[in-house]
Protein backbone atom coordinates (compact mmCIF):
# COMPACT_ATOMS: atom_id res chain seq x y z
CA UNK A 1 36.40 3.54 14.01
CA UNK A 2 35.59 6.93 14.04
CA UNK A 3 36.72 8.33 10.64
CA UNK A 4 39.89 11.21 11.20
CA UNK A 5 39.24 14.71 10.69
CA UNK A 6 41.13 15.30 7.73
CA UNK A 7 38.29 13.21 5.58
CA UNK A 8 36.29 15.67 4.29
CA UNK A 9 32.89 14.14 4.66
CA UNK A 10 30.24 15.64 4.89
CA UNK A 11 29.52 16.79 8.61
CA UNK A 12 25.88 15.48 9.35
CA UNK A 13 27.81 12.20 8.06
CA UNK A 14 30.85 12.51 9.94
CA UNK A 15 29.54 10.27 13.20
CA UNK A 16 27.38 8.09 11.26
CA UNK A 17 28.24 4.50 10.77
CA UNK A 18 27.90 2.25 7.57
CA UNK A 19 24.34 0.32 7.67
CA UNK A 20 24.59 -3.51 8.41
CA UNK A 21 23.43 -6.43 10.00
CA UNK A 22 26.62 -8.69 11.85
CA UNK A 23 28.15 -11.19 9.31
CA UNK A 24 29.27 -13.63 11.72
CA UNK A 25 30.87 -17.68 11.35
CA UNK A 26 28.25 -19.25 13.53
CA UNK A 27 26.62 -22.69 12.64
CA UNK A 28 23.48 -20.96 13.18
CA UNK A 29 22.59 -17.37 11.31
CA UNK A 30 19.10 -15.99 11.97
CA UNK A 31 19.43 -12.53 11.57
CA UNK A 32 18.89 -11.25 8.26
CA UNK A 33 15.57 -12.77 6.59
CA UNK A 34 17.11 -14.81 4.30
CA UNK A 35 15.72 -17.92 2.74
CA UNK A 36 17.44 -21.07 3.97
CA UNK A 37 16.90 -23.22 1.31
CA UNK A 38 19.48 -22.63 -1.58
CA UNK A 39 18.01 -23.05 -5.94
CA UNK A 40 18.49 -26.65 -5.99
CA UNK A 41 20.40 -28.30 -8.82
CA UNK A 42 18.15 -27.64 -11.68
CA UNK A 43 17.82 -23.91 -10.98
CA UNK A 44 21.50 -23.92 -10.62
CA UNK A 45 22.42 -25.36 -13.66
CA UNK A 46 19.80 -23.11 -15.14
CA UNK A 47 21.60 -19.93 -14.06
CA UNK A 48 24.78 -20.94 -14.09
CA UNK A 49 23.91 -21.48 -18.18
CA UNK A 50 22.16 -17.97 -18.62
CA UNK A 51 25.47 -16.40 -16.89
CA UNK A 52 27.69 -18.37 -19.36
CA UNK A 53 25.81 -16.53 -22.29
CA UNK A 54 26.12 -13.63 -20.79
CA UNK A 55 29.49 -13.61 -19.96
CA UNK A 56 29.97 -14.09 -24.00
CA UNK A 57 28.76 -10.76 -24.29
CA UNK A 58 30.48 -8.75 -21.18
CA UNK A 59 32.20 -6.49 -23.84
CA UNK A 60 29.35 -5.06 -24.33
CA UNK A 61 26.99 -3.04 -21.81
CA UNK A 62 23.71 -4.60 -20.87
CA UNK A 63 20.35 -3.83 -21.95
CA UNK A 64 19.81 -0.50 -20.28
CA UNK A 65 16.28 -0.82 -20.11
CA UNK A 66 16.58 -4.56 -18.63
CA UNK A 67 13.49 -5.45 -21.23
CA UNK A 68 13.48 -8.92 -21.04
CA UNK A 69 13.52 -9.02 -16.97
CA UNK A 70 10.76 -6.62 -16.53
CA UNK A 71 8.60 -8.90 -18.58
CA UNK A 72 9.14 -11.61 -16.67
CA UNK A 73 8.36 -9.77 -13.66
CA UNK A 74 5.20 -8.27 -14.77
CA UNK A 75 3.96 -12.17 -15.50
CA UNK A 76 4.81 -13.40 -12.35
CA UNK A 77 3.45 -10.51 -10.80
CA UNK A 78 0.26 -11.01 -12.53
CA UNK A 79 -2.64 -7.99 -12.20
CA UNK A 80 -2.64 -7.05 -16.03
CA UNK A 81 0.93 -5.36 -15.66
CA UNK A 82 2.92 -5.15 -18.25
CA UNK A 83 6.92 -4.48 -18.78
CA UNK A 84 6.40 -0.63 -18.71
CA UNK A 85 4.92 -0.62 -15.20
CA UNK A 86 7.69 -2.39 -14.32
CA UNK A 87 11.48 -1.50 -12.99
CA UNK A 88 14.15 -3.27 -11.43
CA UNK A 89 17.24 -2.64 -9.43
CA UNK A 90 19.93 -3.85 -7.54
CA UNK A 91 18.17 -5.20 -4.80
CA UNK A 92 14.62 -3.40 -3.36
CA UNK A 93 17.39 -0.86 -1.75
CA UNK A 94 18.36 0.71 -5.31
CA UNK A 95 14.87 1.11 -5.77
CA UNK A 96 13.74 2.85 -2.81
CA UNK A 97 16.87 5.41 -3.35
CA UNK A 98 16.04 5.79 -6.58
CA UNK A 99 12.42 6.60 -5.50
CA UNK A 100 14.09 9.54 -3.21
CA UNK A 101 16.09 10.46 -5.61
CA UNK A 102 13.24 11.79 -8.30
CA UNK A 103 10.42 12.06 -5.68
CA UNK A 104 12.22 13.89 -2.49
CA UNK A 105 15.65 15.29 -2.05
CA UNK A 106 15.47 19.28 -0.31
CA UNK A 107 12.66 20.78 0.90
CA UNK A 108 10.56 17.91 0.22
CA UNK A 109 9.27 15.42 3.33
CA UNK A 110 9.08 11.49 3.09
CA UNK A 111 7.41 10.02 6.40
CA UNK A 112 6.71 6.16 7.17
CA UNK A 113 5.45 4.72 10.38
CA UNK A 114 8.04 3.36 13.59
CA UNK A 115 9.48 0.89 14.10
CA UNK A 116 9.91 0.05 10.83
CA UNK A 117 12.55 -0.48 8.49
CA UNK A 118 15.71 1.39 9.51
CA UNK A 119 16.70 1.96 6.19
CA UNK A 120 14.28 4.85 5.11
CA UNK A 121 16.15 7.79 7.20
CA UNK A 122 19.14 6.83 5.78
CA UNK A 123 17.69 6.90 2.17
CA UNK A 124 16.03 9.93 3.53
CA UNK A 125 19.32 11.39 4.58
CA UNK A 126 21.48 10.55 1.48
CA UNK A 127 19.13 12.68 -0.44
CA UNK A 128 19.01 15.82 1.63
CA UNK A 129 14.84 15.02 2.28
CA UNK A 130 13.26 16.05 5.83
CA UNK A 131 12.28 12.87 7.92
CA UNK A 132 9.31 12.75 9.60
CA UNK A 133 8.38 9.62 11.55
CA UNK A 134 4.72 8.19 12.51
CA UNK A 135 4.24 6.04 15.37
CA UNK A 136 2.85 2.56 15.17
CA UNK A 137 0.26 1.01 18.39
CA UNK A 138 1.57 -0.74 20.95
CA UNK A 139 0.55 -3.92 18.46
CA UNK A 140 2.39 -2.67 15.58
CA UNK A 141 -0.84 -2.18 13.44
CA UNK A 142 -1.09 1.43 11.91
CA UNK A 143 -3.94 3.77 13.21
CA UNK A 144 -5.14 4.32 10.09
CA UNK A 145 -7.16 8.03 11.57
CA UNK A 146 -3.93 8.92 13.53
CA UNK A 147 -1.96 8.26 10.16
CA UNK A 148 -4.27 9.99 8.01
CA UNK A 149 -4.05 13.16 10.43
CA UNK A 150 -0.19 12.91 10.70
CA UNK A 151 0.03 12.52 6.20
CA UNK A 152 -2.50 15.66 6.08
CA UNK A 153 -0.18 17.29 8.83
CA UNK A 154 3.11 16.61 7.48
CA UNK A 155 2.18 16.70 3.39
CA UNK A 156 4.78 14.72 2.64
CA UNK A 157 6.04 13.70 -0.50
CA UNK A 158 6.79 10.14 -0.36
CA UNK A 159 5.25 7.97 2.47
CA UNK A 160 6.53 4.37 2.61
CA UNK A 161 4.69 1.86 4.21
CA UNK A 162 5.68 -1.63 5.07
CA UNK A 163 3.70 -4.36 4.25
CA UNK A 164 4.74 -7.13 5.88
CA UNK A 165 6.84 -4.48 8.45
CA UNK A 166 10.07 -4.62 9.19
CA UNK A 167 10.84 -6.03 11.61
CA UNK A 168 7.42 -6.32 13.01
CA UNK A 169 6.32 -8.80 10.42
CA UNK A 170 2.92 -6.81 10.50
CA UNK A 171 0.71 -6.64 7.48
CA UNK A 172 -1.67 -3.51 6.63
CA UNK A 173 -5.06 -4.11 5.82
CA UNK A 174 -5.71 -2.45 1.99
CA UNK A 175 -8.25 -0.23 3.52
CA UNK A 176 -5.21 1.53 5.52
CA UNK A 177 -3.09 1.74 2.48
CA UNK A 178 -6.36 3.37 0.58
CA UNK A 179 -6.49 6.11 3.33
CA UNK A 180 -3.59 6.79 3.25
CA UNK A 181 -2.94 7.19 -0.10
CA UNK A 182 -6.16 9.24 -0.91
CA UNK A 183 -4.46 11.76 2.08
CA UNK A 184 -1.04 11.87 0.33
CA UNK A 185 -0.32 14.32 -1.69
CA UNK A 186 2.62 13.20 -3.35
CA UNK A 187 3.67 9.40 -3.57
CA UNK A 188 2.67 5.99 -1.23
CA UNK A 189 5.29 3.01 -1.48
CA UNK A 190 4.35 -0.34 -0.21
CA UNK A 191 7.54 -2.12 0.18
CA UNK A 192 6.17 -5.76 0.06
CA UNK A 193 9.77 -7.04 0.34
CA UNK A 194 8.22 -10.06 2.23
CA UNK A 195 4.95 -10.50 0.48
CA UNK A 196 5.19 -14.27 -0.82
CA UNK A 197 5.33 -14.93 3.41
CA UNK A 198 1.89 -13.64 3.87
CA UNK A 199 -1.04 -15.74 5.59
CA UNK A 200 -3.63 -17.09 3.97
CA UNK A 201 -6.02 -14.01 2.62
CA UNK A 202 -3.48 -11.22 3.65
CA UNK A 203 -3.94 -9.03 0.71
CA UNK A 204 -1.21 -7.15 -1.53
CA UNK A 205 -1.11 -3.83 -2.66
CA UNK A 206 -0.96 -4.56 -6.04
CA UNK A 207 -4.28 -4.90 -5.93
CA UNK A 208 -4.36 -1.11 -5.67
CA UNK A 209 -2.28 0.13 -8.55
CA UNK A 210 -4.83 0.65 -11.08
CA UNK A 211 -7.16 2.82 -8.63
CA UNK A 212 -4.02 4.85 -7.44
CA UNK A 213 -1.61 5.90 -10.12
CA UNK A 214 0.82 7.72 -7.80
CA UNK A 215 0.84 4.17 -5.32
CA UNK A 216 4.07 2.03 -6.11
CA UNK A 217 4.92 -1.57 -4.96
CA UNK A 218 7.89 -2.90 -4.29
CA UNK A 219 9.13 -6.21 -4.14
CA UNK A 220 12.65 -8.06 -4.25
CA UNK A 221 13.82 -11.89 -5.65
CA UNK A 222 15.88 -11.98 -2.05
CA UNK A 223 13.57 -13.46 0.11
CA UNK A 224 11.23 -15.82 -0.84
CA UNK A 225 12.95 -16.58 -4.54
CA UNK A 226 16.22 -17.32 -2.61
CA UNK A 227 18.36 -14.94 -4.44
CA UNK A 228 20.13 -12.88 -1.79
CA UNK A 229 23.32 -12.67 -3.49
CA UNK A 230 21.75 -11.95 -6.79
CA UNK A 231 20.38 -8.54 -5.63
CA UNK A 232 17.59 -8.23 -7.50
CA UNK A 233 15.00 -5.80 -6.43
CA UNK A 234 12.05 -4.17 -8.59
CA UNK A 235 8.89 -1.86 -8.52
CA UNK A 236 5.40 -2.11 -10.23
CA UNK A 237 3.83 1.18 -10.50
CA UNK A 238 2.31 3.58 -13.35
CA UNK A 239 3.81 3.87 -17.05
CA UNK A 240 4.96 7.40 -16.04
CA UNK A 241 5.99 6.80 -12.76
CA UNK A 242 8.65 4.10 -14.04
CA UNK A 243 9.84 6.76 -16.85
CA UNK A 244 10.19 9.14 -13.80
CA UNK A 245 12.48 6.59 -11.73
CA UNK A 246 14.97 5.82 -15.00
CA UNK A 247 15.43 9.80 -14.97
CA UNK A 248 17.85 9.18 -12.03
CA UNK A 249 19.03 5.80 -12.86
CA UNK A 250 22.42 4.98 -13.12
CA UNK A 251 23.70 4.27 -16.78
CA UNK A 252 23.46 0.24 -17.12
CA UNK A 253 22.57 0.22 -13.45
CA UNK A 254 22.02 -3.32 -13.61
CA UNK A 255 24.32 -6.02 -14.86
CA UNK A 256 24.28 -8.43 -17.74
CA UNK A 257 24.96 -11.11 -15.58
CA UNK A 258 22.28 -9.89 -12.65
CA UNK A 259 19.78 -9.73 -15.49
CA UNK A 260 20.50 -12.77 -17.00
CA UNK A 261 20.73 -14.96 -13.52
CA UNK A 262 17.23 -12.75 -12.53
CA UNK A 263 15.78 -14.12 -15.53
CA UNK A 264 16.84 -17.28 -15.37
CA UNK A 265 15.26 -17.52 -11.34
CA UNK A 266 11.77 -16.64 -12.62
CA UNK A 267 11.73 -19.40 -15.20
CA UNK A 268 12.01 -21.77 -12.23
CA UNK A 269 8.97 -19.92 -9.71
CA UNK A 270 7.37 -22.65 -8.72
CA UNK A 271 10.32 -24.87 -7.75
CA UNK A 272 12.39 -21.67 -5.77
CA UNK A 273 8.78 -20.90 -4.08
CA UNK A 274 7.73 -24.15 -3.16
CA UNK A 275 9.85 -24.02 0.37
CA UNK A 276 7.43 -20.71 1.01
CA UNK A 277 4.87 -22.73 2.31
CA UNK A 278 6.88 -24.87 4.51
CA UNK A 279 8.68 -21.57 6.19
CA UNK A 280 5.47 -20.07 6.79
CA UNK A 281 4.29 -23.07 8.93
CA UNK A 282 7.47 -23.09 10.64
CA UNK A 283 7.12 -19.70 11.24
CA UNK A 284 3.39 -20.21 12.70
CA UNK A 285 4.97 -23.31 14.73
CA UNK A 286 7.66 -21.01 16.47
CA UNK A 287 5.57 -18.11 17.25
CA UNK A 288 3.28 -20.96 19.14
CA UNK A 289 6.28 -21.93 21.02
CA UNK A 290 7.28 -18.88 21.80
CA UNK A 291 4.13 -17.95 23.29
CA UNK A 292 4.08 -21.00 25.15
CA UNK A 293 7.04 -19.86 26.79
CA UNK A 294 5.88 -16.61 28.04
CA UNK A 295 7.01 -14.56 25.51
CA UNK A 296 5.31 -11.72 23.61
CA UNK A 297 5.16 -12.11 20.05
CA UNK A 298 4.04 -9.91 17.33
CA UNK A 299 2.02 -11.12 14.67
CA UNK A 300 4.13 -12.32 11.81
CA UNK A 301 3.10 -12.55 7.89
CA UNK A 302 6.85 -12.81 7.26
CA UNK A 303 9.98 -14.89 7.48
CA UNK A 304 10.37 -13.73 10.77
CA UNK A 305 9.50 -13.52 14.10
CA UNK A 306 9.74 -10.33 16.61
CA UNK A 307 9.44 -11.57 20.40
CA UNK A 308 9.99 -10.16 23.54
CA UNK A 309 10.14 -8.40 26.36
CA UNK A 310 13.69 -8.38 27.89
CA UNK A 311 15.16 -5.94 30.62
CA UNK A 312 18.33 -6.17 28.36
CA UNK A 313 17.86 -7.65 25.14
CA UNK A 314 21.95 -7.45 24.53
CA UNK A 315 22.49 -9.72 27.13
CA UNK A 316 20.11 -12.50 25.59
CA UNK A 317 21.47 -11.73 21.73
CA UNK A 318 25.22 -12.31 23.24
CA UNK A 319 23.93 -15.35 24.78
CA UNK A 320 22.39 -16.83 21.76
CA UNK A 321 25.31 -16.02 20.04
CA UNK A 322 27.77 -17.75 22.85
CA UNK A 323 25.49 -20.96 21.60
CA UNK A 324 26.51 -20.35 18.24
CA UNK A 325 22.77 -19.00 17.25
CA UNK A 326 22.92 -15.37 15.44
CA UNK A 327 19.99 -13.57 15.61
CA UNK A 328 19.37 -9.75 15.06
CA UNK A 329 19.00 -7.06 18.10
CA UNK A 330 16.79 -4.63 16.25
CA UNK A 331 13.53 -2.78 16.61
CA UNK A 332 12.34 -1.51 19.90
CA UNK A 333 14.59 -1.78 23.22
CA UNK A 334 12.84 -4.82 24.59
CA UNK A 335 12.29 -7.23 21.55
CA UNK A 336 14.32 -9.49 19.39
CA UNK A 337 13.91 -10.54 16.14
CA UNK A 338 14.46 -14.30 14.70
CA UNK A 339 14.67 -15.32 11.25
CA UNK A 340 12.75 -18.10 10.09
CA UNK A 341 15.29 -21.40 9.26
CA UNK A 342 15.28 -25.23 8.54
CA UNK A 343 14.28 -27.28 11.22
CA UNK A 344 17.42 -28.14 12.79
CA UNK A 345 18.15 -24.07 12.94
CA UNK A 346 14.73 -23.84 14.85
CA UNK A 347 15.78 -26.64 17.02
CA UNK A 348 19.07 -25.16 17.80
CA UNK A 349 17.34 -21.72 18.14
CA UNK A 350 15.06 -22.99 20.82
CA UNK A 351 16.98 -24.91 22.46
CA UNK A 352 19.85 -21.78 23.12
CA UNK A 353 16.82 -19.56 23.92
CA UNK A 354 15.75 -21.71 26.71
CA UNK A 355 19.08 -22.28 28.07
CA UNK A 356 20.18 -18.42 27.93
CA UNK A 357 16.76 -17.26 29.40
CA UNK A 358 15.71 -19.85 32.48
């Protein structure tokens, strides 16, 4: 509803609506990314006893600094990093505003490449910063000469790439994200919010960070660590650029109890990853089947899958949906985007997509 005129909102906000994907009570949900395999029991129990010690000490405020977490991200993260060159957040999202917030704001430019993740104007927005939007090929890849033009162009101060894209699933080759960043003259994020998905030799950007000290990755524990509902989002970047970032932090930003259950996650990596594999065939599997039915399909290092074309995508979302199969209507007019389930999901997803669409 639209809100009534006596809210004093700001008026570039006033007609805006609050970012979201549906949250709807269908057997199947496809449409936000998540991981459909819960922790099992040991992780659980795990958490659920690093939460009880924490909740001990809820009189107190948490470890601004979040010291123990960023340690444990920098090992699993690997590269030589170490707890400085590390920050986390409440989910990847916190991080990227935070990134606005000390890097942009007014009259300063952040830019990223379309379609990507629809997220960035807003951020852009929120913090008074002028948007300027690339444009990706027909295939999704980025132009690396046409981007490197458009950077030198614009001079913006914070470019964000995607890497896998949203909601593309495209990865950028390393030589791209060098270009790039060597034409910047501010700051390059590579949200890697789906890196653990990649293919086999699809390289990160972390391998970058010691060559580039104003390049930043980002990654999140909502994905491929299954921890959604823990938002739990984090950066690797220089020493100085983290001290930068907790200049506009939030006091205790981040929770006892997020830190703690965060924690507790990475303990278990191997067990809460080991369903990666397994999503990333099934991933490979549907895009086959996809193809096999005549659809387009872009090439996927995520948990997700971005097919088309349709006259009117709407009409085959509200179908899938009328079979009790959510998926997400984003991204360019004629494509749809699936997330990446269990078996059964994929069986129910194929078998509504075949029924809504022959």
């Amino acid at each position: 509803m639209p809100l009534p005129a006596w809210v004093p909102i700001r008026e570039e906000l006033r007609d805006d609506e609050p970012y979201g994907a549906p949250q709807l009570d269908v057997p199947v949900q496809l449409n936000t990314n998540e991981n459909p395999y819960g922790p099992g029991p040991g992780v659980v129990a795990d958490i659920a006893r690093a939460v009880g010690d924490a909740a001990a000490k809820l009189n107190r405020y948490p470890d601004r600094e979040a010291w123990e977490l960023r340690k444990a991200l920098a090992k699993y993260l690997g590269h030589d990093l170490t707890a400085d060159r590390v920050w986390a957040a409440n989910g990847s999202n916190e991080i990227m505003q935070q990134v606005l917030q000390a890097f942009a704001g007014p009259g300063r430019t952040a830019m990223s490449f379309a379609p990507t993740y629809s997220m960035y104007p807003e951020y852009a927005r929120n913090t008074h910063t002028r948007w300027v939007s690339g444009q990706r090929e027909e295939d999704f890849t980025v132009d690396v000469d046409r981007a490197v033009e458009q950077v030198k162009a614009e001079q913006p101060d914070v470019v964000l790439l995607t890497s896998p894209n949203n909601p593309t699933g495209t990865a950028l080759p390393l030589d791209t994200v060098r270009a790039i960043v060597e034409a910047a003259p501010g700051i390059v994020v590579v949200d890697e919010a789906y890196a653990e998905f990649r293919r086999d030799g699809t390289p990160s950007a972390l391998e970058l960070l010691d060559e580039f000290p104003r390049l930043l990755v980002t990654r999140t524990m909502s994905k491929a660590f299954a921890l959604a509902g823990g938002r739990l989002g984090y950066v690797a970047a220089d020493a100085a650029i983290i001290d930068a970032l907790r200049i506009v932090r939030l006091p205790y930003h981040l929770s006892t109890v997020s830190q703690a259950a965060a924690t507790a996650a990475l303990r278990h990596e191997d067990e809460l990853l080991a369903q990666v594999d397994a999503l990333r065939v099934t991933r490979d599997e549907t895009a086959t089947w996809l193809r096999e039915q005549g659809f387009e399909v872009a090439e996927s290092d995520a948990n997700f899958i971005l097919f088309g074309r349709f006259d009117d995508r709407h009409a085959i979302w509200q179908g899938l949906l009328d079979h009790g199969v959510l998926i997400r209507e984003v991204g360019p007019l004629e494509w749809l985007r699936v997330s990446i389930g269990t078996p059964d999901e994929m069986h129910a997803f194929r078998k509504a997509l075949l029924e809504v669409t022959r």
